[in-house]
Protein backbone atom coordinates (compact mmCIF):
# COMPACT_ATOMS: atom_id res chain seq x y z
CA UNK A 1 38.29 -173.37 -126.49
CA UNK A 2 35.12 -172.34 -127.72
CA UNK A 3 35.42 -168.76 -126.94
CA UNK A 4 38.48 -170.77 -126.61
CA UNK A 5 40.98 -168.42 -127.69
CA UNK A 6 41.77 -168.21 -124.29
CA UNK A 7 42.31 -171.42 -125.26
CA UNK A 8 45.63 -173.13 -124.92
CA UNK A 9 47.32 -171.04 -123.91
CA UNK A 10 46.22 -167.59 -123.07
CA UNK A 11 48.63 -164.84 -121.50
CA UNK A 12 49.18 -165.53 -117.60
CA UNK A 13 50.43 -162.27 -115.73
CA UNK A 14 52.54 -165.01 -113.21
CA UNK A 15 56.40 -165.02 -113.27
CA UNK A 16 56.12 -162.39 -116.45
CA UNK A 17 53.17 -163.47 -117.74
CA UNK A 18 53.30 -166.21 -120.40
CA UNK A 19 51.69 -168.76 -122.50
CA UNK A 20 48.45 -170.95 -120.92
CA UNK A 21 46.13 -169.42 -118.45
CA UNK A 22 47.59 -168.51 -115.37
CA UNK A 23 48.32 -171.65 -112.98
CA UNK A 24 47.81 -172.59 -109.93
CA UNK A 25 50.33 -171.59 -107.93
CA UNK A 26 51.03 -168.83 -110.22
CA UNK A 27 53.28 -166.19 -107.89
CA UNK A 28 53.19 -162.93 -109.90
CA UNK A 29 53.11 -159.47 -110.09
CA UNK A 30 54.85 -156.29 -108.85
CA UNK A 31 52.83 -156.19 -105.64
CA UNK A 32 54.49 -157.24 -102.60
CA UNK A 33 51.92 -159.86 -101.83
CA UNK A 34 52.70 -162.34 -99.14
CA UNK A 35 52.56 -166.19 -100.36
CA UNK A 36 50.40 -168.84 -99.47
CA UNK A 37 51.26 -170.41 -96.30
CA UNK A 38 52.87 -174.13 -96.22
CA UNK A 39 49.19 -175.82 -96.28
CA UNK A 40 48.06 -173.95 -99.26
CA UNK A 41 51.38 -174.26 -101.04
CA UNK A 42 50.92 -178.46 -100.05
CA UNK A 43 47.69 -178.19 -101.74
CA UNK A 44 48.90 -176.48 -105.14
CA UNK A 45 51.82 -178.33 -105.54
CA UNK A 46 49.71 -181.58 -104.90
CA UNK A 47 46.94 -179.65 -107.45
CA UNK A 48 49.75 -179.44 -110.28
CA UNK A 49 51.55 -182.45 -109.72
CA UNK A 50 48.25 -184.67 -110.03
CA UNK A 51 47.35 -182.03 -113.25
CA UNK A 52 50.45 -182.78 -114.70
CA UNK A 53 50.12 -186.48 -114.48
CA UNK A 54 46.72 -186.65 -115.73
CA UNK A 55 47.82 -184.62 -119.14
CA UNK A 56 50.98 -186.78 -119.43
CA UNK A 57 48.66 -189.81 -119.09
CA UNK A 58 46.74 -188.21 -121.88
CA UNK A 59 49.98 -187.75 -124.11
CA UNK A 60 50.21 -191.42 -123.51
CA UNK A 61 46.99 -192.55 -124.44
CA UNK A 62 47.33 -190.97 -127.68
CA UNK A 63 50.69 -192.42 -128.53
CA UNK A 64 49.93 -195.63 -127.41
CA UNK A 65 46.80 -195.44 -129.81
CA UNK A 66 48.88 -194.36 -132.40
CA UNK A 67 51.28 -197.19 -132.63
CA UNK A 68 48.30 -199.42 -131.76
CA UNK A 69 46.18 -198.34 -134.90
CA UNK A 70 48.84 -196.95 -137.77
CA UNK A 71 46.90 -194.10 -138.11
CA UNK A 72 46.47 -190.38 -136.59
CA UNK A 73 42.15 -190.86 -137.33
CA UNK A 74 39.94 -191.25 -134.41
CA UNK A 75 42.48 -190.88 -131.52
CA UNK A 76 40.07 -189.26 -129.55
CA UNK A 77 37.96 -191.89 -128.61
CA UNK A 78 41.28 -193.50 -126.92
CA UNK A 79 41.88 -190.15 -124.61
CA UNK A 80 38.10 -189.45 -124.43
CA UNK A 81 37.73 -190.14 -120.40
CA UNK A 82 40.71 -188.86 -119.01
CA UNK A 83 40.44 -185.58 -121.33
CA UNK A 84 37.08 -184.83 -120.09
CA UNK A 85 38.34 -185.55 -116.54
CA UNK A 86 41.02 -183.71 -116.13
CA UNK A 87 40.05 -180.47 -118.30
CA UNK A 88 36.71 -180.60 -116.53
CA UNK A 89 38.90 -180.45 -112.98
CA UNK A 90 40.88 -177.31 -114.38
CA UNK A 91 37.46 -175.74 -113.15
CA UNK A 92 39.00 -175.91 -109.54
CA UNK A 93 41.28 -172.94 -109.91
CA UNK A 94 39.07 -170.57 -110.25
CA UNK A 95 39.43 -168.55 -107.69
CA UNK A 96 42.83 -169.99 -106.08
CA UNK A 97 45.24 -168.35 -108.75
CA UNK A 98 46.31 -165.14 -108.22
CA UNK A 99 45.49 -163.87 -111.94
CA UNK A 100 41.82 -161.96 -112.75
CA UNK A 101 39.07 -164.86 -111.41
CA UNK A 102 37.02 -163.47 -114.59
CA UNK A 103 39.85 -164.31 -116.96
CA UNK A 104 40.43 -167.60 -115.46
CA UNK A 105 36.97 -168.33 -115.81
CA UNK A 106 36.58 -167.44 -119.25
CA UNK A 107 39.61 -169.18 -119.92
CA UNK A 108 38.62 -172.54 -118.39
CA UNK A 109 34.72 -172.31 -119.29
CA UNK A 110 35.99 -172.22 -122.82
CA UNK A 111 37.50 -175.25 -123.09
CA UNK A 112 35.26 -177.10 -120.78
CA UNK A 113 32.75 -175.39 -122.98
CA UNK A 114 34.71 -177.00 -126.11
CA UNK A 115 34.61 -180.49 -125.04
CA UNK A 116 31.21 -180.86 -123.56
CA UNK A 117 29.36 -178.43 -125.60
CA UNK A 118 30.17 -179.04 -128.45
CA UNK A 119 32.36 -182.49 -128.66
CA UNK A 120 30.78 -184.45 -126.72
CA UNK A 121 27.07 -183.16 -127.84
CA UNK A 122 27.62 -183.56 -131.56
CA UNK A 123 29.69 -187.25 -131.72
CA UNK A 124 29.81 -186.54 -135.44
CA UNK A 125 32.76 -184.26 -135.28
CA UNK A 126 34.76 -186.82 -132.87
CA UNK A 127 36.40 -188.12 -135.64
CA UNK A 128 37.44 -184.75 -137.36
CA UNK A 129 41.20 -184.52 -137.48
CA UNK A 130 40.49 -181.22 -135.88
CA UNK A 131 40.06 -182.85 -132.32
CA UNK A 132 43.10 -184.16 -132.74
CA UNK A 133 44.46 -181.02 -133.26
CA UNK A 134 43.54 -179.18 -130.46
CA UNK A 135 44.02 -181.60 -128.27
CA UNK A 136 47.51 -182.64 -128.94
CA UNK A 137 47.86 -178.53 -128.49
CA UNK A 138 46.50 -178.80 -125.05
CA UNK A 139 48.14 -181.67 -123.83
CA UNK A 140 51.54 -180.67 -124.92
CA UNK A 141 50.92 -177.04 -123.32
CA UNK A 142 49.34 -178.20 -120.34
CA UNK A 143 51.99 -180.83 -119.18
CA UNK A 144 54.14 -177.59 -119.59
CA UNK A 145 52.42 -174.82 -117.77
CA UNK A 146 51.32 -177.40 -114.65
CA UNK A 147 55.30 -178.27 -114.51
CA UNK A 148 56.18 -174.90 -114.42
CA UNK A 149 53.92 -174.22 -111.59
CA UNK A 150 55.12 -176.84 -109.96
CA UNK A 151 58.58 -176.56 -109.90
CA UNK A 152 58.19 -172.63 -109.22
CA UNK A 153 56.11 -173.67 -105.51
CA UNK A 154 59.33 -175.72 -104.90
CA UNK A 155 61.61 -172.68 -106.01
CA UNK A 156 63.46 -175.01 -108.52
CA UNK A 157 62.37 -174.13 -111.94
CA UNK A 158 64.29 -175.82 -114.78
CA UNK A 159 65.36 -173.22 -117.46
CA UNK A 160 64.37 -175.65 -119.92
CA UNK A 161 60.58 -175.41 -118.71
CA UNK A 162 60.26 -171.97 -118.46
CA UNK A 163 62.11 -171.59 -121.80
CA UNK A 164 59.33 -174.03 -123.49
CA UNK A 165 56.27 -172.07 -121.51
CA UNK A 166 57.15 -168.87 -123.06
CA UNK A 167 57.96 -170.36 -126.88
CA UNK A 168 56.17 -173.38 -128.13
CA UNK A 169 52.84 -171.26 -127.17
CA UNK A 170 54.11 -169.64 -130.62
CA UNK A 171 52.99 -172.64 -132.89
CA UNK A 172 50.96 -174.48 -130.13
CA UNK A 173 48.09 -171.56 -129.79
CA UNK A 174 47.78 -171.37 -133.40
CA UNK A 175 47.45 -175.03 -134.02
CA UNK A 176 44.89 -175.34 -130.56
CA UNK A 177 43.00 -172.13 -131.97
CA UNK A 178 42.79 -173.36 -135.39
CA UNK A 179 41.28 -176.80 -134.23
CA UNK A 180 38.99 -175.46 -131.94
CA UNK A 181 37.62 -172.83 -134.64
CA UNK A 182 37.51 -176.22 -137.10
CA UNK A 183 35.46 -178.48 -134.81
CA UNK A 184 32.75 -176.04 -133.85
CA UNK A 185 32.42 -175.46 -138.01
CA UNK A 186 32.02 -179.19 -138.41
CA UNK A 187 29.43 -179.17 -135.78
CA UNK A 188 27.32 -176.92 -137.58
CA UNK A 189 25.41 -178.51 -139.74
CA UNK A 190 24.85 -181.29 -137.14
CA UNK A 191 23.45 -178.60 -134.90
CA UNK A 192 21.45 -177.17 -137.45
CA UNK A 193 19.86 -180.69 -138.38
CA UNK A 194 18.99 -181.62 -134.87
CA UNK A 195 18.18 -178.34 -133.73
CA UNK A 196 20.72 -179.51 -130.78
CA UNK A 197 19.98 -176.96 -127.29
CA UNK A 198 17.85 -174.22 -129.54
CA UNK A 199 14.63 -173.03 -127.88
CA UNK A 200 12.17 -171.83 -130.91
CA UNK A 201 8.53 -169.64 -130.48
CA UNK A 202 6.12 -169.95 -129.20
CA UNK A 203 6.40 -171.47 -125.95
CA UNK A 204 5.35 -170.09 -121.93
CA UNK A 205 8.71 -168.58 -121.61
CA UNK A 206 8.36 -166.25 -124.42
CA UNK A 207 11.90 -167.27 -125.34
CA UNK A 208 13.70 -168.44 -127.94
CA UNK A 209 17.19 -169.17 -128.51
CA UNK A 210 19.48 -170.35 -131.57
CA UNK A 211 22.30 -172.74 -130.97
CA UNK A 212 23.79 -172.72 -134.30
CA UNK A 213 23.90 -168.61 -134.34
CA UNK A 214 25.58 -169.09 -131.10
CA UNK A 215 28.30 -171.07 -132.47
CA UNK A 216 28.61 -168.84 -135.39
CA UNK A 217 29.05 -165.90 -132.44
CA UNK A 218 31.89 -168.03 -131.13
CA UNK A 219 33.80 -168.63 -133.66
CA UNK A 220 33.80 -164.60 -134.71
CA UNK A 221 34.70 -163.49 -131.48
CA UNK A 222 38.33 -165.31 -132.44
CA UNK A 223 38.99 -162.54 -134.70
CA UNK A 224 39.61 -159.54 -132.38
CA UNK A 225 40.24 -162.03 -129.07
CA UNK A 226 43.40 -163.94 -130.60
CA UNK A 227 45.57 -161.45 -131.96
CA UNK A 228 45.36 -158.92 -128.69
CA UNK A 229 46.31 -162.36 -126.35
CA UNK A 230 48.84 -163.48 -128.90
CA UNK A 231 50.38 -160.53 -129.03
CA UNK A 232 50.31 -160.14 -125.30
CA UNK A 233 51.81 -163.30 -124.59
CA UNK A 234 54.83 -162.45 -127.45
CA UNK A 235 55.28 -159.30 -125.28
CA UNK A 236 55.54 -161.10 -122.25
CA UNK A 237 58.08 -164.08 -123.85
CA UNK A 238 60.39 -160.88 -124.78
CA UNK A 239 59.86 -159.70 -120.65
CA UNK A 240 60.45 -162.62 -119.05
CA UNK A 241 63.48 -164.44 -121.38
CA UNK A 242 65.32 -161.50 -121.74
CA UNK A 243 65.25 -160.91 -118.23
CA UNK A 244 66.41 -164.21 -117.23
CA UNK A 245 69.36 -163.92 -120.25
CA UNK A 246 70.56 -160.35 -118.24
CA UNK A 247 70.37 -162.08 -114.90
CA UNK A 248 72.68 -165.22 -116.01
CA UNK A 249 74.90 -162.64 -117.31
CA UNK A 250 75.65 -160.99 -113.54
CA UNK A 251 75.56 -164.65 -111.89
């Protein structure tokens, strides 16, 4: 996500917390909190379901392109629409999950950030592997974490899913992190050419502003951002499946 590293898959404190932004939906937390009544929970569990359909049409798309071309280059441009689309509507829960509204904003912005900012404004880099990369990361987590939600409104959550939202985070945040951190490198140069969104002296605002130092800012602010969430979210994996593993054991 640009500032991405909230990226994939950042540490939701919903159900124990786990990998992925918190969802909508997302019932959490040691608070006795009353839950949404039956229109809201209609309206989140219509939310996720469409979610989850739009990523698995996405998962699609880039198989389907696959076997169509032979080749794993330029897959983007076959998921470009629907990617925009629905990671652009992930903008709607902030402020109807339960989690921090400035975490889920950061969180979203980054990736929305990500694909507008950066891959959509510099077409150069839509053919870096490195898309690819991230996005396969996304998709895969997403159809996961907008299941989950689902399935918890509906009080019938698969093992299985909650299982895979609290483990594959453990290569998929890595791989989404390390694609995102790629593509905004191999827009650089692009940016720096074309001078793409930088403000420069003198002019009646008195202002000036750098793009390409911007980008550079980004892509440091990984370093002390990804290990604290990482870490988080391994914490929360240990909460959450050991506690289901202790409560199978008294069923």
């Amino acid at each position: 996500m640009a500032a991405a590293v909230a990226t994939a898959t950042a540490a939701a404190k919903g159900n124990g917390g786990g990998s992925g932004r918190a969802g909508a939906g997302d019932a959490s937390g040691t608070r006795k909190k009353k839950g949404p009544g039956p229109l809201a929970t209609a309206y989140l569990v219509i939310y996720n379901v469409v979610m989850t359909a739009g990523w698995l049409v996405i998962a699609v798309g880039l198989v389907r392109a696959y076997l169509a071309k032979g080749s794993y280059h330029s897959l983007y441009y076959s998921i470009e629409k629907p990617l925009k689309f629905f990671q652009t509507g992930a903008l709607l829960e902030v402020g109807i999950v339960p989690s921090s509204v400035v975490l889920t904003s950061f969180q979203v912005m980054s990736r929305v950030f990500l694909i507008w900012a950066v891959t959509h404004s510099v077409k150069e880099v839509q053919t870096e592997d490195s898309v690819l990369l991230f996005v396969i990361a996304w998709t895969i987590t997403e159809i996961i974490r907008y299941s989950f939600y689902t399935f918890s409104l509906l009080n019938h959550l698969p093992y299985l899913i909650k299982w895979a939202r609290y483990t594959l985070f453990i290569v998929l945040y890595p791989m989404g992190v390390s694609g995102e951190l790629l593509t905004i490198y191999a827009a650089l140069p692009f940016v720096r050419q074309a001078g793409l969104y930088s403000i420069s002296l003198p002019n009646k605002y008195n202002f000036s502003f750098d793009y390409y130092a911007f980008l550079i800012l980004i892509m440091i602010s990984y370093i002390p951002i990804f290990p604290q969430l990482y870490f988080h979210m391994i914490h929360q994996r240990r909460k959450v499946l050991s506690h289901t593993e202790e409560h199978k054991k008294f069923e």
